[in-house]
C-alpha atoms as a PDB file:
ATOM      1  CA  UNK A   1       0.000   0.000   0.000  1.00  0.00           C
ATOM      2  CA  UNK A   2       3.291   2.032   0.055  1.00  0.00           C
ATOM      3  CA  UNK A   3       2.418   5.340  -2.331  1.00  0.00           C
ATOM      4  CA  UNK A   4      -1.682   5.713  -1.869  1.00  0.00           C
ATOM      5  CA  UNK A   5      -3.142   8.386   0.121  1.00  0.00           C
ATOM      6  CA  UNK A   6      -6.330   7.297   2.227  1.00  0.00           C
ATOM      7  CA  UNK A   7      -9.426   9.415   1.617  1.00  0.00           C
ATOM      8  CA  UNK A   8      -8.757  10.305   5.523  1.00  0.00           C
ATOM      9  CA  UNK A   9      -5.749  11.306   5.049  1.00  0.00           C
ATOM     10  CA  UNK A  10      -6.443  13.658   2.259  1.00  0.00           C
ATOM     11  CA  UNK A  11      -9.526  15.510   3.906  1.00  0.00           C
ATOM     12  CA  UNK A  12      -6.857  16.288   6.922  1.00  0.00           C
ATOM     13  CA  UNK A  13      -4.351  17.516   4.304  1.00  0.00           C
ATOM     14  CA  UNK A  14      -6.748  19.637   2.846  1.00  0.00           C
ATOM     15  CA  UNK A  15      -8.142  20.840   6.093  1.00  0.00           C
ATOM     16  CA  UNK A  16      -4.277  21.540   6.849  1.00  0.00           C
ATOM     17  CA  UNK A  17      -4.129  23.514   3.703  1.00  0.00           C
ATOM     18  CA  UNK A  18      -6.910  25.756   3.575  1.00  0.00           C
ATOM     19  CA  UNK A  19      -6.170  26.736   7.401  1.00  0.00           C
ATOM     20  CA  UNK A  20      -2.528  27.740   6.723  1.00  0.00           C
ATOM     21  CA  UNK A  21      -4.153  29.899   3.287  1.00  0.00           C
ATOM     22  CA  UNK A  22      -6.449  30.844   6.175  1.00  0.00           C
ATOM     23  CA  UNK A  23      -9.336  29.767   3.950  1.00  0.00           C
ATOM     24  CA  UNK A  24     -12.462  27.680   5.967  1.00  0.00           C
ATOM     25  CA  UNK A  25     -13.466  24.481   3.923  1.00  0.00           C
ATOM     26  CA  UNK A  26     -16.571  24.519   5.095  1.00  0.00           C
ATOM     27  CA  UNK A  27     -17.461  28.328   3.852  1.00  0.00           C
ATOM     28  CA  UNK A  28     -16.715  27.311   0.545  1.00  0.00           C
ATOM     29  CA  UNK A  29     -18.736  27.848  -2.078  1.00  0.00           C
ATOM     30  CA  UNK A  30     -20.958  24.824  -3.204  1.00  0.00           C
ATOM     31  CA  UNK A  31     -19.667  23.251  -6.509  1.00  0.00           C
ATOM     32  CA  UNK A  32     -22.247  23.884  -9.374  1.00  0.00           C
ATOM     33  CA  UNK A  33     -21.706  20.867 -11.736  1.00  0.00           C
ATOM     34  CA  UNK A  34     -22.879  21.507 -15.552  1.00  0.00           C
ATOM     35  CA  UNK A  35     -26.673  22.949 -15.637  1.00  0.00           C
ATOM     36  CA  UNK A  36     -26.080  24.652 -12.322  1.00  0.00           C
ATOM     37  CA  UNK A  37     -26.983  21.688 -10.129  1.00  0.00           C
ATOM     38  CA  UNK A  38     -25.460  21.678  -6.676  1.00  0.00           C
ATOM     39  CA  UNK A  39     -22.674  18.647  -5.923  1.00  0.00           C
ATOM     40  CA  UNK A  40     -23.881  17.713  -2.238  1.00  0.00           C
ATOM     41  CA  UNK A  41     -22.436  14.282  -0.881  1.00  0.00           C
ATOM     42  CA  UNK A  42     -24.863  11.306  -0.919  1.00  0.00           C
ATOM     43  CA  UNK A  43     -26.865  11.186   2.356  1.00  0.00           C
ATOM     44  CA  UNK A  44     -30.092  10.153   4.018  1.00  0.00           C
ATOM     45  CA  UNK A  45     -32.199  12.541   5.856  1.00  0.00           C
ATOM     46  CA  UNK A  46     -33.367  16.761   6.230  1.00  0.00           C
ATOM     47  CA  UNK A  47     -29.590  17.653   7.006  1.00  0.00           C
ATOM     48  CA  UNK A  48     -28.361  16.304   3.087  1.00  0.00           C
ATOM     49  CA  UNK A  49     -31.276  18.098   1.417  1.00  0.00           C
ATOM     50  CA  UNK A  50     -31.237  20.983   3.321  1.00  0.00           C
ATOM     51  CA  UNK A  51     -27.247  21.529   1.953  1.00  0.00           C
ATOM     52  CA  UNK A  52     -28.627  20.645  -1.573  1.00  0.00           C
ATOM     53  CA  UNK A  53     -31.159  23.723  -0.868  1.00  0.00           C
ATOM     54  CA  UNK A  54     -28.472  25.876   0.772  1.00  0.00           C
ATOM     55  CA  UNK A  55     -26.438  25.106  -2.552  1.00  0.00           C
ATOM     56  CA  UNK A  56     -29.322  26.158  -5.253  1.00  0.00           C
ATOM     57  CA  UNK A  57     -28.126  29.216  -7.079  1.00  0.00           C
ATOM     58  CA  UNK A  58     -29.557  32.339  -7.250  1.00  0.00           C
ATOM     59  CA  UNK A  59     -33.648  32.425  -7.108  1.00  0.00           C
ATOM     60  CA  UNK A  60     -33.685  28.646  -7.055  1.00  0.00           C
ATOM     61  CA  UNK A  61     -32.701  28.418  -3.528  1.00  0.00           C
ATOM     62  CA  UNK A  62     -35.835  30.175  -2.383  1.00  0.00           C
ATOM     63  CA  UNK A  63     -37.977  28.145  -4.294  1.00  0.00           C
ATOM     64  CA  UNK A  64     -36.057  25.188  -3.226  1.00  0.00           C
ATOM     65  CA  UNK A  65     -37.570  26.119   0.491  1.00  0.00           C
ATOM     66  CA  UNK A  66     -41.176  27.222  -0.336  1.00  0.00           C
ATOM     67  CA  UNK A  67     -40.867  23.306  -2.346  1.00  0.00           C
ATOM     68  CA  UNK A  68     -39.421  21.537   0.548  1.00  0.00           C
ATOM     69  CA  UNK A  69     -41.665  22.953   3.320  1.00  0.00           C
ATOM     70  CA  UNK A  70     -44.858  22.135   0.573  1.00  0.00           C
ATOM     71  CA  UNK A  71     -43.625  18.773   0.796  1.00  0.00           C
ATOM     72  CA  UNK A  72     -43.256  18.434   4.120  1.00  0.00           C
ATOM     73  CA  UNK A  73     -47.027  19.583   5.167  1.00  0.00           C
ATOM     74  CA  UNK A  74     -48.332  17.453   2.066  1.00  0.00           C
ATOM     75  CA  UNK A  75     -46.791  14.321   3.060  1.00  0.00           C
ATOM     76  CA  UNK A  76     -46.092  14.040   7.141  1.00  0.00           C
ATOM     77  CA  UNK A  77     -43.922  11.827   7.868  1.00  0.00           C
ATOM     78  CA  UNK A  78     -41.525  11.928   4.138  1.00  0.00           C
ATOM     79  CA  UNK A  79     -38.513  10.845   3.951  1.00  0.00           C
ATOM     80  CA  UNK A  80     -35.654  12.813   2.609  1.00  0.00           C
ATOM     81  CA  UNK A  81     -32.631  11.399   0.593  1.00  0.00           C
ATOM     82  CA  UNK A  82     -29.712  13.528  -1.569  1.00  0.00           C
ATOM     83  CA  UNK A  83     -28.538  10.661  -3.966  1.00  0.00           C
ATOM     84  CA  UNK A  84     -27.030  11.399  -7.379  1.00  0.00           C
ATOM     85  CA  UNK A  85     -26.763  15.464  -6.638  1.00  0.00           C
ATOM     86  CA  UNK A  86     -30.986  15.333  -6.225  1.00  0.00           C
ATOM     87  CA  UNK A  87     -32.772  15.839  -3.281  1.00  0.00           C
ATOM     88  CA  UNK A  88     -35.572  12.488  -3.176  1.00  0.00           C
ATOM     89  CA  UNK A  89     -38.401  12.588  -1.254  1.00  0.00           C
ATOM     90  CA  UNK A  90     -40.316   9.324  -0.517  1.00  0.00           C
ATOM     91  CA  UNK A  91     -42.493   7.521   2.080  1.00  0.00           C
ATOM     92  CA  UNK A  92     -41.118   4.025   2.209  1.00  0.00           C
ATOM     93  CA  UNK A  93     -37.712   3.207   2.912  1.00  0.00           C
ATOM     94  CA  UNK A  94     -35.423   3.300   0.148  1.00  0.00           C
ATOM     95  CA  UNK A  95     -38.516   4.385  -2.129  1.00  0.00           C
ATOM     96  CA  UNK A  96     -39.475   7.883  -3.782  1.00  0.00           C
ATOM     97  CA  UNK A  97     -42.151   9.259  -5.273  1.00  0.00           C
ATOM     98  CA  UNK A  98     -40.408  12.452  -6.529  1.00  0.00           C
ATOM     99  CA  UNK A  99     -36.901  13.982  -7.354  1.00  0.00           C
ATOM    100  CA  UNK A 100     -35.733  17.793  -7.593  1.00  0.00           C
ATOM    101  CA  UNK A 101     -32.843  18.835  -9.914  1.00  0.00           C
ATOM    102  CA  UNK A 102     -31.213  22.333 -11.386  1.00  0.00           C
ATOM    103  CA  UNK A 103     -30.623  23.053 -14.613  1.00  0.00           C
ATOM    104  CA  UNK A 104     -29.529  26.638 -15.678  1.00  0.00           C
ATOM    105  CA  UNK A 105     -32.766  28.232 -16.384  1.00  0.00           C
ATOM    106  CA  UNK A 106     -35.453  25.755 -14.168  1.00  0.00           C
ATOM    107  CA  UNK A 107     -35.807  23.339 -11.556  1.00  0.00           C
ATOM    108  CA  UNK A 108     -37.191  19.925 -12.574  1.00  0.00           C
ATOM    109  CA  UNK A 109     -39.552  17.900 -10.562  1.00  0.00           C
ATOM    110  CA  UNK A 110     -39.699  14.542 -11.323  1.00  0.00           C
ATOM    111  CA  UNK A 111     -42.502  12.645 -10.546  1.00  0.00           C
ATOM    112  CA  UNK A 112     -41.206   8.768 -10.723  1.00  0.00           C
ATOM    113  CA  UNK A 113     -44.824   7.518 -11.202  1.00  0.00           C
ATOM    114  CA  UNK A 114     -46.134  10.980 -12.639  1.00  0.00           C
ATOM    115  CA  UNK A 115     -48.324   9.346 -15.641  1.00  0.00           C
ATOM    116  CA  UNK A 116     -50.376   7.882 -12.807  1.00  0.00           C
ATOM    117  CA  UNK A 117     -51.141  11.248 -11.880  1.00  0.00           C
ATOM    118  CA  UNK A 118     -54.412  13.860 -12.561  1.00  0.00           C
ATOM    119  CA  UNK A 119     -54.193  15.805 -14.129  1.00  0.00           C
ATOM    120  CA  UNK A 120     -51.206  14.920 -15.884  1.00  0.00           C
ATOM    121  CA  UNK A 121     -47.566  17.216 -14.586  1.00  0.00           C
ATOM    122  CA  UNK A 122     -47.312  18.812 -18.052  1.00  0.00           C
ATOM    123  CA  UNK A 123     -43.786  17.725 -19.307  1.00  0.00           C
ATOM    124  CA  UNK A 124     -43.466  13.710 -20.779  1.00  0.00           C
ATOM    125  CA  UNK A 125     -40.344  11.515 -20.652  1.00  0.00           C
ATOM    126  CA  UNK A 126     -38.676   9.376 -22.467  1.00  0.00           C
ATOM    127  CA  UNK A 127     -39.462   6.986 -19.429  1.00  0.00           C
ATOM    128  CA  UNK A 128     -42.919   5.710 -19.727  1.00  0.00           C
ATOM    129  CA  UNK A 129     -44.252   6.448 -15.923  1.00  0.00           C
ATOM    130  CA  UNK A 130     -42.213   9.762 -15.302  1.00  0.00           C
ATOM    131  CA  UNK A 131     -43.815  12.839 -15.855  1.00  0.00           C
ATOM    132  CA  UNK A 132     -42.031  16.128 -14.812  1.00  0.00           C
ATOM    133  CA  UNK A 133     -42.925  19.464 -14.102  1.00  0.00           C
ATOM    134  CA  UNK A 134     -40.349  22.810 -14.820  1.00  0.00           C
ATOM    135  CA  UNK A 135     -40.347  25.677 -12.009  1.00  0.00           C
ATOM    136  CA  UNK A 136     -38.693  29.075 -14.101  1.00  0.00           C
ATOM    137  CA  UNK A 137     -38.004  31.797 -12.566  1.00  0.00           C
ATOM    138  CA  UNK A 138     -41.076  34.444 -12.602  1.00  0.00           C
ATOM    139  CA  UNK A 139     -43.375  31.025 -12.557  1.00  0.00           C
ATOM    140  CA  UNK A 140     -46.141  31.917 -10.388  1.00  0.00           C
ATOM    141  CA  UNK A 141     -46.559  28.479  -8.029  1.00  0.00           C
ATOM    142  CA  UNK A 142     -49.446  26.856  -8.040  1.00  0.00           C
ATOM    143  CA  UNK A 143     -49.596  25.535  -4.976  1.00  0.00           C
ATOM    144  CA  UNK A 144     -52.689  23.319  -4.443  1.00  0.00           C
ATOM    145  CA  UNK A 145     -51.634  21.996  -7.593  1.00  0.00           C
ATOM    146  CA  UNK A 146     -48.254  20.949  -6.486  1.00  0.00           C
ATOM    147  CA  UNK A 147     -49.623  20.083  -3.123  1.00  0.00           C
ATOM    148  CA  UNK A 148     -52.534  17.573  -4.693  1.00  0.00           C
ATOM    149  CA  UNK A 149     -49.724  16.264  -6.885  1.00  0.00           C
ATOM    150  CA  UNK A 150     -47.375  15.052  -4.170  1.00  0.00           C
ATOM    151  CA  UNK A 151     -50.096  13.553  -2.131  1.00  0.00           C
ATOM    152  CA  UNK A 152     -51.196  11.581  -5.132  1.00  0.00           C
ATOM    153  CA  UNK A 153     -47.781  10.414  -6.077  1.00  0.00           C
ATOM    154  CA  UNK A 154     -46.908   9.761  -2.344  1.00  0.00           C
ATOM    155  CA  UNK A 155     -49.781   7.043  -2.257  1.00  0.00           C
ATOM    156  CA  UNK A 156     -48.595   5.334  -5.880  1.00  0.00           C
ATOM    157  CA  UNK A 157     -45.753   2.468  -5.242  1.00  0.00           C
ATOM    158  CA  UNK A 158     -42.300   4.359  -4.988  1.00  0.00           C
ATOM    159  CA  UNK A 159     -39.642   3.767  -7.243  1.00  0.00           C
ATOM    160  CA  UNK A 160     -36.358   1.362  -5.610  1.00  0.00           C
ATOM    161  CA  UNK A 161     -33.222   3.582  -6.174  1.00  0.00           C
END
């Protein structure tokens, strides 16, 4: 093993390194990948998706609340996940009914079993049972909408991911 670096012993040196530049790690800014979507660490639970929130650029990060607190009083009880850079939402465990992602100009909802759904979210997929809906920025919410939406899909059999 002579030569490799554990993971460990990176994060330290990097820790190391931004305190002698007298830079904190953690204030960092987030890392937009391409599309603008936030890089936050794979996690289970409110603390991951609350980062992914934190991390939404611009206008997006507002919405980002108003959508997570929506979801919250919709669906007592939801779960929260951050797995592939998306914030999941789902009632079973290791199941979700719905997944949030940047892009430059919109944030996509994904509704996993959205064609089961009335009326339909208005955006089709190439995936048969996904249906999404687009949030732009001067989009005035409609929020029974979205709120009838996610306690339909919450009550539809998640999707394993």
């Amino acid at each position: 093993m002579a030569g490799k670096t554990t993971t460990s012993a990176k994060t330290t040196a990097g820790k190391a390194a931004a305190k002698k530049a007298g830079t904190d790690p953690a204030a960092a800014k987030p890392v937009l990948l391409s599309g603008g979507n936030p890089q936050i660490a794979k996690g289970h639970g409110d603390g991951p998706v609350q980062a992914y929130i934190a991390a939404m650029p611009g206008w997006k990060s507002e919405v980002g609340r108003r959508l997570d607190t929506l979801i919250t009083r919709a669906v007592p009880g939801v779960r929260k996940a951050v797995k592939w850079n998306s914030p999941l939402y789902g009632v079973e465990e290791q199941t979700w009914f719905l997944g949030i992602h940047c892009f430059d100009r919109y944030i996509k909802l994904a509704f996993f079993n959205g064609a089961s759904l009335q009326p339909l979210p208005p955006v089709a997929s190439k995936q048969e049972k996904v249906r999404y809906f687009h949030i732009h920025e001067d989009d005035a919410l409609d929020e029974t909408q979205l709120a009838d939406w996610l306690t339909q899909a919450s009550r539809l059999p998640g999707e394993r991911m």
